[in-house]
Protein backbone atom coordinates (compact mmCIF):
# COMPACT_ATOMS: atom_id res chain seq x y z
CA UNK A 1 -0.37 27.50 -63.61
CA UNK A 2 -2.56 24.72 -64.06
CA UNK A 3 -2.81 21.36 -65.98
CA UNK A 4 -4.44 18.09 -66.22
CA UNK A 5 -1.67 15.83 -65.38
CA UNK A 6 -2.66 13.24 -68.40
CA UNK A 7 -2.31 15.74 -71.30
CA UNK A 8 0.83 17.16 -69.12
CA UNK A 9 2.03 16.89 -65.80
CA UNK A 10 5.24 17.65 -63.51
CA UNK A 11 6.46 14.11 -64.68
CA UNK A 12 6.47 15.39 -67.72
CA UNK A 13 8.31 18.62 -66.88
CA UNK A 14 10.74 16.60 -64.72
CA UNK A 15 11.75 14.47 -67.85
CA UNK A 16 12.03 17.24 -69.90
CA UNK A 17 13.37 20.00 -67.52
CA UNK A 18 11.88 22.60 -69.55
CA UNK A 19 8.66 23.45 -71.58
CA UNK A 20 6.82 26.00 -73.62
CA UNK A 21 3.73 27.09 -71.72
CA UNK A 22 1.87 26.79 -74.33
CA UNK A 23 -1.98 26.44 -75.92
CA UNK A 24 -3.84 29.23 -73.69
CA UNK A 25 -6.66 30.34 -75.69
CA UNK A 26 -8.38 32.77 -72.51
CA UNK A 27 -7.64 36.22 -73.09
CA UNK A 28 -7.48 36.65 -69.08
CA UNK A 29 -5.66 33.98 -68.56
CA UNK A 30 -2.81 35.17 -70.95
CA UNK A 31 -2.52 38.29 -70.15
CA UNK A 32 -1.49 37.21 -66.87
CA UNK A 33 0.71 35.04 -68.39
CA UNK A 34 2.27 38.57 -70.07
CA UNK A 35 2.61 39.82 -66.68
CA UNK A 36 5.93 37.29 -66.15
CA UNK A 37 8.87 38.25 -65.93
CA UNK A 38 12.13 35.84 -66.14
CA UNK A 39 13.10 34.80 -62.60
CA UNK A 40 9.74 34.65 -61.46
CA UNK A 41 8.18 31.37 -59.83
CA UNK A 42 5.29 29.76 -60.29
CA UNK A 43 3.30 26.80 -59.08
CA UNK A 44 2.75 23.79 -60.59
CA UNK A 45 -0.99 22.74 -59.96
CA UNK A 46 -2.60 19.45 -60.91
CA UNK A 47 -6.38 19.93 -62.17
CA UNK A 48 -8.68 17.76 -63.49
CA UNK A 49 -7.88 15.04 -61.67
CA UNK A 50 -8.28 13.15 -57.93
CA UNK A 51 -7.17 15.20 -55.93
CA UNK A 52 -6.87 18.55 -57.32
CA UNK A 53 -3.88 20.76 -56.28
CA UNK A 54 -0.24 22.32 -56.25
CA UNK A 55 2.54 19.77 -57.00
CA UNK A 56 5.43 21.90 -57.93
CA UNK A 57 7.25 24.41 -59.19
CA UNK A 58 8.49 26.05 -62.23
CA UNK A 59 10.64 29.02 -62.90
CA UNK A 60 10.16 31.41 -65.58
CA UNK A 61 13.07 31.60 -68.12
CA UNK A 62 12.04 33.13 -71.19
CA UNK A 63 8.28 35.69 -72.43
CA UNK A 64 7.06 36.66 -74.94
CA UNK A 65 7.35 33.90 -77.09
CA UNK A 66 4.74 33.30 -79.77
CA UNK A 67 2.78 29.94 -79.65
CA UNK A 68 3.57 27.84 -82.35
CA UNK A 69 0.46 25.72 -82.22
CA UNK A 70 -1.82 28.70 -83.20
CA UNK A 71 -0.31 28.57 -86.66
CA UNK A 72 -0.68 24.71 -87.14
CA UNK A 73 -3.81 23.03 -88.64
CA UNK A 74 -2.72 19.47 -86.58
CA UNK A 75 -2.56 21.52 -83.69
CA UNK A 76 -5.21 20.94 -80.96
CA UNK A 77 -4.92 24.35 -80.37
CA UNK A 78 -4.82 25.82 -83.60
CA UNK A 79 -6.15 29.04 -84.59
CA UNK A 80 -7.48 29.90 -87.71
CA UNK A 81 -7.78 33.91 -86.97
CA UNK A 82 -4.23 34.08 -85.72
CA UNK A 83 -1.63 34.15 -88.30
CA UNK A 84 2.13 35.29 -88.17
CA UNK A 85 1.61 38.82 -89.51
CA UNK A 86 -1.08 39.35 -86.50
CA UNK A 87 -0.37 36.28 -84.12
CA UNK A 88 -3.12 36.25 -81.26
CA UNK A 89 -1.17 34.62 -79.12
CA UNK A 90 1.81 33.88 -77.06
CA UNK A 91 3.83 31.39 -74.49
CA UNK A 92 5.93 31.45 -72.18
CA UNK A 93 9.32 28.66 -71.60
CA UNK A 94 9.41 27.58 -68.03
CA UNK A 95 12.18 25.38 -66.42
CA UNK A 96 11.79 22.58 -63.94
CA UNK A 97 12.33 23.97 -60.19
CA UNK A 98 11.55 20.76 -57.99
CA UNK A 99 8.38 18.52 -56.74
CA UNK A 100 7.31 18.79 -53.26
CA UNK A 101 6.75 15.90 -51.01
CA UNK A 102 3.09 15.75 -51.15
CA UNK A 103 0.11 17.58 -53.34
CA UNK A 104 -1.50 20.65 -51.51
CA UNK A 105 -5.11 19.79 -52.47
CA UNK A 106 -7.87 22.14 -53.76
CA UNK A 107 -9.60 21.29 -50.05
CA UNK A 108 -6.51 22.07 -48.01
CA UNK A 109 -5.99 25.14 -50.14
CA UNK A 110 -9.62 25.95 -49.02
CA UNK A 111 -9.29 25.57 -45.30
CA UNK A 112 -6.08 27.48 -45.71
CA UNK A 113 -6.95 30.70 -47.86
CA UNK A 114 -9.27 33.00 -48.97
CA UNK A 115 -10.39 33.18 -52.86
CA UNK A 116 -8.46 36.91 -52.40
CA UNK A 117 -5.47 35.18 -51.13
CA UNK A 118 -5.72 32.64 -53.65
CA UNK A 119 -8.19 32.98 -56.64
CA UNK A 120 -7.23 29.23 -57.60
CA UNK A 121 -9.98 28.10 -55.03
CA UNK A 122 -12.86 30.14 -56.15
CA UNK A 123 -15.60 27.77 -57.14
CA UNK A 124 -15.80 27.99 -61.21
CA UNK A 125 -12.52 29.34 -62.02
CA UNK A 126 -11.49 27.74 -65.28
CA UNK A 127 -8.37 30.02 -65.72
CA UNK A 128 -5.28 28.02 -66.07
CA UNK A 129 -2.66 31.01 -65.23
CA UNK A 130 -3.78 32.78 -61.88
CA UNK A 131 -1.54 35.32 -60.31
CA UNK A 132 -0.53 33.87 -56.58
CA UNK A 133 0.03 37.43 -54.22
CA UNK A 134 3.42 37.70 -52.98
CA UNK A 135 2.36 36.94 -49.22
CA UNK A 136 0.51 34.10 -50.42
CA UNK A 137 3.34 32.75 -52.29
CA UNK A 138 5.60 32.49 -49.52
CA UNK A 139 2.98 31.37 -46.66
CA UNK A 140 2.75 28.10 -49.35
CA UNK A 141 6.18 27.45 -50.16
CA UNK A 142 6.45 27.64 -46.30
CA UNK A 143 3.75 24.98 -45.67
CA UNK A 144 4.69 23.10 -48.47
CA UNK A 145 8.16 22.31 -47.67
CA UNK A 146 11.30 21.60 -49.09
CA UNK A 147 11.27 20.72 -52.92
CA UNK A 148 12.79 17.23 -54.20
């Protein structure tokens, strides 16, 4: 799951311990996002920034949760089509699981992977919620490391 780390980063999950996943406005990428379940894990990848890359991770805790910010006119991600008798779209609450001791960067994650093993590195992916294949998953919290 990806963000820029100035509109909201693992700092900011840290603090807060958890957060609603909230503001995805791809169809693609939420629908993946529906695919959850509680208990699973997810990474925590910086984008948008110098280096690129995973940082963390999160646990899933709660689906199926509408977005609030489609209903709100302040909202950045407001949406004027979705309204509470036919909401458009949904979030997700995921809790704090740790930080790892260094970033895995978009190039390491290239030397390491194919774009099957890891559609994160596939040049022009915009998606911010990419499924990670089990295998894959556990080769990176391998390299990766213990979490702090």
């Amino acid at each position: 799951m990806k963000s820029e780390p100035d509109a909201y980063g693992i700092a900011d999950l840290r603090r807060e311990k958890t957060t609603l996943w909230d503001g995805i406005r791809n169809y693609q990428a939420r629908n993946f996002m529906r695919t959850m379940q509680p208990g699973d894990q997810a990474f925590f990848y910086h984008s948008n920034c110098k280096p690129p890359g995973i940082i963390g991770l999160m646990e899933v805790i709660e689906i199926g949760l509408l977005d609030p910010t489609q209903f709100d006119p302040q909202a950045k991600y407001y949406d004027p089509k979705s309204n509470p008798d036919k909401p458009r779209w949904d979030c997700a609450r995921l809790e704090f699981r740790g930080e790892f001791s260094e970033l895995m960067s978009l190039d390491q994650l290239r030397e390491l992977y194919t774009e099957e093993q890891l559609p994160v590195i596939k040049r022009g992916n915009r998606l911010s919620i990419l499924p990670v294949p089990d295998a894959t998953a556990e080769d990176l919290l391998m390299r990766l490391g213990a979490l702090h």
